[in-house]
C-alpha atoms as a PDB file:
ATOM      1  CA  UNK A   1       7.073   4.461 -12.958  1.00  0.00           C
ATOM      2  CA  UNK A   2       7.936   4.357  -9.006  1.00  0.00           C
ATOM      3  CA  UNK A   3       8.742   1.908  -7.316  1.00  0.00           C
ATOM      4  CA  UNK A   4       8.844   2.296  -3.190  1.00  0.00           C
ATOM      5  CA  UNK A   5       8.600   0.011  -0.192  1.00  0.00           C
ATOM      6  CA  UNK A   6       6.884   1.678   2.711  1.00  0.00           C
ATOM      7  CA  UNK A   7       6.769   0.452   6.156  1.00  0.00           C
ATOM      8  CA  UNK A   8       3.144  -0.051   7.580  1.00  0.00           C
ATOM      9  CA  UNK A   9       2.392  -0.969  11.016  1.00  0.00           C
ATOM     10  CA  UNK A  10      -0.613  -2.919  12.361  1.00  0.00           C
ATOM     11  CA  UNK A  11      -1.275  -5.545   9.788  1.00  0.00           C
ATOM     12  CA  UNK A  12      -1.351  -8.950  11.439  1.00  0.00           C
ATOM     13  CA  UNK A  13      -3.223 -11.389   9.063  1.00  0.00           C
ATOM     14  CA  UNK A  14      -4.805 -12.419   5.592  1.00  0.00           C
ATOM     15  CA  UNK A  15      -7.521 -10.276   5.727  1.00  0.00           C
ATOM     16  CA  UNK A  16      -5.212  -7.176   6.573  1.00  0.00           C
ATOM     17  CA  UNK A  17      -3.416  -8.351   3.178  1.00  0.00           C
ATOM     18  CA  UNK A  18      -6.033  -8.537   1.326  1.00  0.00           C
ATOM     19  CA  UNK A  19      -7.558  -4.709   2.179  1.00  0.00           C
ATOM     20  CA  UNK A  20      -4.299  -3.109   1.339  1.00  0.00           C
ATOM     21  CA  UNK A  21      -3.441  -5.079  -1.340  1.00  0.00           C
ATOM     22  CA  UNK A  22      -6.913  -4.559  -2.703  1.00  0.00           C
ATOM     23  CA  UNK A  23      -7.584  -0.639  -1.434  1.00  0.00           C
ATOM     24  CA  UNK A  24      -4.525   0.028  -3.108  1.00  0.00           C
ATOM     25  CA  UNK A  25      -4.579  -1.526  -6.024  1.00  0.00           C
ATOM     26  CA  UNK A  26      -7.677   0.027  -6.535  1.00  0.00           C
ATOM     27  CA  UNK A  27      -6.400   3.052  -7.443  1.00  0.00           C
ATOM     28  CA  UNK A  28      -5.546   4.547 -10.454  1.00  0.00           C
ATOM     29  CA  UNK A  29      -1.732   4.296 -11.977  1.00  0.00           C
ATOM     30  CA  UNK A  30      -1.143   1.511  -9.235  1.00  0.00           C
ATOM     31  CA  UNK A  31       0.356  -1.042 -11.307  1.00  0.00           C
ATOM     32  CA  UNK A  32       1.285  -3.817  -8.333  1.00  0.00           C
ATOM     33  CA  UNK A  33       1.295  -3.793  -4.797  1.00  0.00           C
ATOM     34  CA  UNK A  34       2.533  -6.222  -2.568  1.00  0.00           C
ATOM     35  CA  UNK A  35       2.256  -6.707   1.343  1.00  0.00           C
ATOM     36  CA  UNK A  36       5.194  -8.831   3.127  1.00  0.00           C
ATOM     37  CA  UNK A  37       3.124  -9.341   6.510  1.00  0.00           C
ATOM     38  CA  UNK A  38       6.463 -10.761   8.152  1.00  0.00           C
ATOM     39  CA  UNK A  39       8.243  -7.360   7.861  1.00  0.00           C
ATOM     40  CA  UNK A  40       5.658  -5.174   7.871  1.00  0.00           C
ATOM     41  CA  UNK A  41       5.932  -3.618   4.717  1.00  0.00           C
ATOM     42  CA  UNK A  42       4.403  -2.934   1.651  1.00  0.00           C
ATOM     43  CA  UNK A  43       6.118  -2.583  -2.337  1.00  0.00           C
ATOM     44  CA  UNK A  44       4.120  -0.400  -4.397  1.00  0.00           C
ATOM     45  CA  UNK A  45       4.778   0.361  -7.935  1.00  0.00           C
ATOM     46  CA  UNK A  46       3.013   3.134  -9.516  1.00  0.00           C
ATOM     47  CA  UNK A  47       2.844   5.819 -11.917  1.00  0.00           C
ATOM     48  CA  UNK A  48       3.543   9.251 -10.199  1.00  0.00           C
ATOM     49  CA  UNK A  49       1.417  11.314 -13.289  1.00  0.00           C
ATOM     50  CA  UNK A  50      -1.678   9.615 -12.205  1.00  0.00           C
ATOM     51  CA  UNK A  51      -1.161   8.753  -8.203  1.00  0.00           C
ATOM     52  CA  UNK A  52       0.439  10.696  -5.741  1.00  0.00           C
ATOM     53  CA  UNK A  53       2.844   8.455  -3.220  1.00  0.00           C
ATOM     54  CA  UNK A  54       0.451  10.659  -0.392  1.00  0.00           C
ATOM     55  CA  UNK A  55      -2.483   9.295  -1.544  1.00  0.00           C
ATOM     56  CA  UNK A  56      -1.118   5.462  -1.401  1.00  0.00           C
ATOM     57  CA  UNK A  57      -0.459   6.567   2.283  1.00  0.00           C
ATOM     58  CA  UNK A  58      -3.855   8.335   3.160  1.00  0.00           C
ATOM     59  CA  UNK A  59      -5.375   4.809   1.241  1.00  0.00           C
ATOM     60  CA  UNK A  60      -3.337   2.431   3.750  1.00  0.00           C
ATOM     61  CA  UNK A  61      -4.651   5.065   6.486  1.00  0.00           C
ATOM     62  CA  UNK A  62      -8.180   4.604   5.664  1.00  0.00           C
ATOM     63  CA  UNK A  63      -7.926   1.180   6.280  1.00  0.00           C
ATOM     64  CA  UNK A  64      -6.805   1.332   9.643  1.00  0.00           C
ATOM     65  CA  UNK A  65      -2.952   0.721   9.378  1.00  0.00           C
ATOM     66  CA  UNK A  66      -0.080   3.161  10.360  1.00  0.00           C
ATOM     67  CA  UNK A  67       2.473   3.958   7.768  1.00  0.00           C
ATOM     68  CA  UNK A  68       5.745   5.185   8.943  1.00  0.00           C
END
């Protein structure tokens, strides 16, 4: 199990919450995700054999926020 913050850029509200928190923790070996709007960040902690920590970052991609 991983466990990594990343910073993500462009999320302003609730609803920006909820589509990462949701996209993400859609996928498979995601265990929890959690956005902290205030900083701009996002904690993710996920198995590695079943979800790559590129495809967390293509997911928050795909719904429209930057992750640096």
């Amino acid at each position: 199990m991983q466990n990594v913050t990343l910073n993500v850029e462009g999320m302003s509200c609730g609803h920006c919450v909820n589509a990462v928190e949701k996209s993400v923790g859609a996928l498979a070996g995601v265990e929890q995700v959690t956005v902290h709007l205030a900083e701009g960040s996002v904690d993710v902690a996920f198995d590695d054999a079943k979800v790559s920590l590129e495809q967390i970052k293509e997911t928050i991609d795909d719904q429209g926020y930057d992750v640096k």
